[in-house]
Protein backbone atom coordinates (compact mmCIF):
# COMPACT_ATOMS: atom_id res chain seq x y z
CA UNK A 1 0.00 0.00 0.00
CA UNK A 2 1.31 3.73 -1.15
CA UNK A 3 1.59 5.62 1.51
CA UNK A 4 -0.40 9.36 1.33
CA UNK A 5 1.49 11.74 -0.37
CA UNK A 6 2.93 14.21 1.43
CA UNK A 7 0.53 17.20 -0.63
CA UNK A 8 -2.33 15.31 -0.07
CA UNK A 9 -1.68 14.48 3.53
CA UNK A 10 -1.56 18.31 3.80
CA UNK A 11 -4.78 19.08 2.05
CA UNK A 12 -5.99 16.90 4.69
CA UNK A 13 -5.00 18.40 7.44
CA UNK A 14 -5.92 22.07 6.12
CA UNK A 15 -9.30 20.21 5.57
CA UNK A 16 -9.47 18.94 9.47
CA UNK A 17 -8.60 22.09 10.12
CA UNK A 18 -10.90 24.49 8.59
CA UNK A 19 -13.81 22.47 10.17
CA UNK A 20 -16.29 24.23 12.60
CA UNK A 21 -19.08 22.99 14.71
CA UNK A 22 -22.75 24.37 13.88
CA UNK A 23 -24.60 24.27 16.39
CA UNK A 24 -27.87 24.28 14.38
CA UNK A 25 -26.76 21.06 12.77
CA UNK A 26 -25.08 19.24 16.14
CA UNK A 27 -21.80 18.41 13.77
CA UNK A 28 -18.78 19.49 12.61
CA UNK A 29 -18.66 21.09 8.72
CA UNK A 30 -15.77 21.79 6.17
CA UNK A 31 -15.15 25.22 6.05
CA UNK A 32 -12.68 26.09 3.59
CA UNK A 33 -14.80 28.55 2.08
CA UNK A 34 -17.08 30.74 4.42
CA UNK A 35 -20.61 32.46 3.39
CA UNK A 36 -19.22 36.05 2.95
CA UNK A 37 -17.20 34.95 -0.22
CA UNK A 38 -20.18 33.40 -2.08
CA UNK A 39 -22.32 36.82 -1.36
CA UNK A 40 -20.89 38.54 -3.97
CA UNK A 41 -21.53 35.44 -6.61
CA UNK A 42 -25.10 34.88 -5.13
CA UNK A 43 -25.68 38.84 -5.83
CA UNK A 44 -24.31 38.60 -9.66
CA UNK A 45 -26.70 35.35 -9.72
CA UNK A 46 -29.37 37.11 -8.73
CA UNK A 47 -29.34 39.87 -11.31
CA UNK A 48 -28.68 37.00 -13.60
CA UNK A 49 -32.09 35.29 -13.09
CA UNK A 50 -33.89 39.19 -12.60
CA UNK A 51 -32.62 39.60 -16.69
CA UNK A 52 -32.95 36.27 -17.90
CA UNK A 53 -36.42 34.81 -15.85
CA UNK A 54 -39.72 36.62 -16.19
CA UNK A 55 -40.83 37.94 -12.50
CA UNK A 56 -44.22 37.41 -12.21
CA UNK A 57 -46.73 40.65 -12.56
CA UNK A 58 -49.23 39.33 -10.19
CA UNK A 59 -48.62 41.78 -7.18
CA UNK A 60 -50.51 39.58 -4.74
CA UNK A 61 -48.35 36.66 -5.56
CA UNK A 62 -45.48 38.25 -4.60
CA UNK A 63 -46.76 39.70 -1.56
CA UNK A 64 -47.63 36.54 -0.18
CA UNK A 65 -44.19 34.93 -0.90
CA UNK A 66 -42.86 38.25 0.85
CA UNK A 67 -45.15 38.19 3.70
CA UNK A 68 -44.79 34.75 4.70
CA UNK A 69 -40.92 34.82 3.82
CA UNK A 70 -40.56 37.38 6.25
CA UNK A 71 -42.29 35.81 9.13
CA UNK A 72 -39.95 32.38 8.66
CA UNK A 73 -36.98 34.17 8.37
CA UNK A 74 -37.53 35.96 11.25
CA UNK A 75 -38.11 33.00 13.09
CA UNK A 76 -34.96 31.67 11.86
CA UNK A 77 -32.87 34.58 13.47
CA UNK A 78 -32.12 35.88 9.40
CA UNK A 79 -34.44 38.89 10.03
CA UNK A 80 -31.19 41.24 10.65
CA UNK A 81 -30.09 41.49 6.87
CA UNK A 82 -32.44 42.40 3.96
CA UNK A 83 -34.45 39.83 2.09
CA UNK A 84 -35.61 40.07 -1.75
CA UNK A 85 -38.27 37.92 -3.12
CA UNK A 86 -39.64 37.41 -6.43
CA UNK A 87 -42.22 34.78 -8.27
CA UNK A 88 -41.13 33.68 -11.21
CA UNK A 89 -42.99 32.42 -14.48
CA UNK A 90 -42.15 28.89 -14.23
CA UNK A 91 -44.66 25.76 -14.63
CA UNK A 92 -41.76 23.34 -12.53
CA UNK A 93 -42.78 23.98 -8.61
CA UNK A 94 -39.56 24.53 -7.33
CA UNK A 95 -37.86 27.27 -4.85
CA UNK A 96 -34.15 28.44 -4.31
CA UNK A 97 -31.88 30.25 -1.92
CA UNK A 98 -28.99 32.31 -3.38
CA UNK A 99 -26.18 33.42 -0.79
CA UNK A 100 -26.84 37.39 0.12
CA UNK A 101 -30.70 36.82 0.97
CA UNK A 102 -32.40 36.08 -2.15
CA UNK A 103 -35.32 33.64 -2.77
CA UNK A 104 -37.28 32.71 -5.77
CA UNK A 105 -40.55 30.89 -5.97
CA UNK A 106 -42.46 29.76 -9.24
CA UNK A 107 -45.35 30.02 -10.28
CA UNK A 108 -45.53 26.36 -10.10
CA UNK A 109 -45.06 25.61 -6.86
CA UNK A 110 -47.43 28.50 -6.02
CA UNK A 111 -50.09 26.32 -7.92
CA UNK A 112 -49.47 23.16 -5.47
CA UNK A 113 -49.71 24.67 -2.65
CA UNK A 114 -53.00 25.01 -0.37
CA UNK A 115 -52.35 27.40 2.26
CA UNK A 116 -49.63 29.37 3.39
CA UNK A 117 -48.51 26.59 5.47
CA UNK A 118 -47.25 25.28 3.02
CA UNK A 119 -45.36 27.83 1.85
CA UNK A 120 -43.91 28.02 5.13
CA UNK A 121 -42.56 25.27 4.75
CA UNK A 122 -40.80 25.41 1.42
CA UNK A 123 -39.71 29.00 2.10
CA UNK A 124 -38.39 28.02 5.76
CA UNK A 125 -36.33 24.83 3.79
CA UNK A 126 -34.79 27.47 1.80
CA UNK A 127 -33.96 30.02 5.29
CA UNK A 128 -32.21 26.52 6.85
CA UNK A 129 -30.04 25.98 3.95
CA UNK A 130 -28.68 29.63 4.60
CA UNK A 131 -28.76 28.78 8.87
CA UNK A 132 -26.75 25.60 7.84
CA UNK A 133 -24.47 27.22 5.74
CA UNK A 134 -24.48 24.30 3.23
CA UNK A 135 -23.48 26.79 0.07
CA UNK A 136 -20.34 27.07 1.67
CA UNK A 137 -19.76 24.36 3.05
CA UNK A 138 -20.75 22.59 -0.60
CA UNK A 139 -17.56 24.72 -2.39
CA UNK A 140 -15.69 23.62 0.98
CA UNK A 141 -16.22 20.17 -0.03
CA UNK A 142 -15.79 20.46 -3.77
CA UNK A 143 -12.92 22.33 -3.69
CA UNK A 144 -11.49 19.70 -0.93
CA UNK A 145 -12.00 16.64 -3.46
CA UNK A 146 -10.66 18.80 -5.93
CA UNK A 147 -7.65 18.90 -4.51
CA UNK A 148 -7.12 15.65 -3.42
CA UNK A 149 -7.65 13.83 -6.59
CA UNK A 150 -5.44 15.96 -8.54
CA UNK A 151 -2.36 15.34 -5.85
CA UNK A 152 -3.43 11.85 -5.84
CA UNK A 153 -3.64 11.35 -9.62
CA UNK A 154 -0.07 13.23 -10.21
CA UNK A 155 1.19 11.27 -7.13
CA UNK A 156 0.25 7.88 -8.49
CA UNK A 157 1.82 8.37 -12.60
CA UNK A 158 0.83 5.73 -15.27
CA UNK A 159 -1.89 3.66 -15.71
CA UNK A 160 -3.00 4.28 -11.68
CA UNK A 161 -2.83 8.40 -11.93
CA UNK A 162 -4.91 7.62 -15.51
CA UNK A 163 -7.28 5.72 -13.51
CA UNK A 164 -7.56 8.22 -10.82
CA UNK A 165 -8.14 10.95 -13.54
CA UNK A 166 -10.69 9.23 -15.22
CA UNK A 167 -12.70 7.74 -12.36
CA UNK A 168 -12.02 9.47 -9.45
CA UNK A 169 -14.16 12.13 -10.28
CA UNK A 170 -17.04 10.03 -10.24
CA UNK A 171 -15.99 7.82 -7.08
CA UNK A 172 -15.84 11.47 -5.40
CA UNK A 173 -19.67 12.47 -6.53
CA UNK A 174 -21.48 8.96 -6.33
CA UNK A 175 -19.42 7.70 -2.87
CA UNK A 176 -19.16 11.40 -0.66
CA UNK A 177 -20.67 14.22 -2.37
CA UNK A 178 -23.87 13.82 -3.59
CA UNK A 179 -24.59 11.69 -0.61
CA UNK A 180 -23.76 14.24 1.40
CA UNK A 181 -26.04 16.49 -0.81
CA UNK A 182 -28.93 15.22 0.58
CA UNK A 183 -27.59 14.72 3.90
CA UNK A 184 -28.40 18.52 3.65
CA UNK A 185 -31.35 18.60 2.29
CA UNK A 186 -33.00 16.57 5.08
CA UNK A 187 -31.13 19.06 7.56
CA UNK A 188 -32.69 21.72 5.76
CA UNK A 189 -36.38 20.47 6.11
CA UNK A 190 -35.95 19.49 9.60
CA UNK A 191 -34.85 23.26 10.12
CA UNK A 192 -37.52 24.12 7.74
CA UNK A 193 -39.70 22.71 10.31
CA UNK A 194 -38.61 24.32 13.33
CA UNK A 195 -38.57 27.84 11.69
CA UNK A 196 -42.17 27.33 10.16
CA UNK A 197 -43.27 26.17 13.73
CA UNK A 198 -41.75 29.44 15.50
CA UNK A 199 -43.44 31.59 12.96
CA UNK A 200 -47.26 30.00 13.77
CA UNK A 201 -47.50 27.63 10.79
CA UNK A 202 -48.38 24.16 11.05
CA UNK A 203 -45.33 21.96 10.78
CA UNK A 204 -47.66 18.84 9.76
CA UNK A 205 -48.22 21.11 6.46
CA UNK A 206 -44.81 19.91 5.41
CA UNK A 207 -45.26 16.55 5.12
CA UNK A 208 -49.04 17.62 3.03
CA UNK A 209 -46.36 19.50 0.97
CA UNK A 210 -44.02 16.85 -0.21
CA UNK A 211 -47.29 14.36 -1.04
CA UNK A 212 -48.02 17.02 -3.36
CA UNK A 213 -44.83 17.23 -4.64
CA UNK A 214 -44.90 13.43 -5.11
CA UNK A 215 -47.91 13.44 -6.67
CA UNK A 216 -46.47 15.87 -9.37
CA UNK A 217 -43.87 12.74 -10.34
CA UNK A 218 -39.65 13.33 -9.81
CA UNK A 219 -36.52 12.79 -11.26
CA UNK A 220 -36.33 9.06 -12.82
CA UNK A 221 -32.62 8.92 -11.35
CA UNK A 222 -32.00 6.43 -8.99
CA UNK A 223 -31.51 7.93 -5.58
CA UNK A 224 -28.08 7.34 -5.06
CA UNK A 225 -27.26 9.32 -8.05
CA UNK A 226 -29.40 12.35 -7.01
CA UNK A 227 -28.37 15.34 -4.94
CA UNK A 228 -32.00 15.09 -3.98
CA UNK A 229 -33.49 12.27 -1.52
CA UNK A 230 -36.47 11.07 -3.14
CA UNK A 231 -39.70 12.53 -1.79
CA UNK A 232 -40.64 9.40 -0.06
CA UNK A 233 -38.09 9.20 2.04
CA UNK A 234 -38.40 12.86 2.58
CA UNK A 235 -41.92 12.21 4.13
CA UNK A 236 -40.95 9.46 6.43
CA UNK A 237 -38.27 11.59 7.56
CA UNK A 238 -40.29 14.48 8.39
CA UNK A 239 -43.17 12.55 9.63
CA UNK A 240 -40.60 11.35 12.49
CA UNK A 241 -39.29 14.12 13.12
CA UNK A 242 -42.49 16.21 13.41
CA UNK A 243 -43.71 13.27 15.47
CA UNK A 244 -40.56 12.89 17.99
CA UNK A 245 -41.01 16.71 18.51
CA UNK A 246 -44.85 16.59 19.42
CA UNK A 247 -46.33 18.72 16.97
């Protein structure tokens, strides 16, 4: 057995390192890259979407993703830095969270939803991503396997380094990060939860959410190759959860 290259030994260790504890999560995360250097990207990907995605005109859509995106972040302690929303034209229901406060909502998703509950709960999914600090610690990660496969390819030479080169890549994304992916989505809808439920939604409005979204059909990717869980086993998980908390 080769024993770790000395570059990649160090990577390692600046890896170990650069970890911090969240205490919103209970564990330790990677954090090579911290939130305040993505801001600036997550503003020039806002304006992006603003030129290139059709905002909807419909006033009182938008006032309702404001007014209820307001209360959850609030409750999720974000309520100290300024928020934009927007609706935008867009038959897929889907949501995002750009670093620097932004969130989008479709149309879409506007459709599925029956209450504001609901929207709670996608919008407060969104506010725990930012809580959890996943963007960042997503680049930490990336760039950290990154790194290490390149030392380890150059380290290796011939038909190993080729081997490295050409499959490494996908031994990184199938075996640690995509996994991990929706490691964080689950964090982010048990967060979702918690915020929703400080704001005065009903938390059980999740779980209504994500049988909706099922019901809509997913991705025909197997789960281990998603950076999604599938929405089944995003309902058992909240249903626990929501249970083992008493609400």
């Amino acid at each position: 057995m080769r024993p770790i290259p000395p570059p990649a030994a160090a990577i390692a260790a600046l890896a170990l390192s650069a970890c911090a504890y969240n205490p919103d999560l209970g564990r330790q995360q990677i954090a090579i890259v911290d939130d305040s250097s993505l801001t600036k990207a997550g503003e020039q990907a806002w304006n992006e979407t603003l030129k290139t995605s059709k905002v909807s005109p419909d006033k009182a859509a938008n006032a309702r993703v404001r007014a209820v995106g307001q209360r959850v972040v609030e409750a999720a302690g974000l309520g100290g830095r300024p928020w934009d929303y927007a609706v935008f034209e867009d038959a897929s229901p889907n949501a995002f969270v750009l670093p620097g406060g932004h969130v989008g909502v479709t149309t879409g998703l506007l459709k599925i939803v029956d209450n504001d509950d609901q929207l709670a709960a996608v919008i407060g999914h969104e506010a725990g991503h930012v809580v959890a600090h996943h963007a960042a610690e997503r680049q930490s990660q990336n760039l950290t396997s990154s790194l290490v496969l390149g030392v380890l390819g150059v380290a290796a030479g011939g038909d190993a380094g080729r081997a490295i080169s050409s499959y490494g890549g996908d031994a990184a994304k199938y075996g640690f990060l995509l996994p991990f992916s929706r490691k964080q989505e689950l964090e982010a809808d048990r967060l979702g939860v918690d915020f929703m439920q400080r704001a005065g939604y009903r938390p059980r409005e999740a779980v209504i959410l994500w049988e909706h979204m099922q019901a809509q059909g997913g991705s025909s990717s197997p789960q281990f190759a998603s950076t999604h869980p599938s929405d089944a086993s995003r309902i058992v998980a909240l249903q626990n959860y929501i249970a083992q908390r008493g609400w």
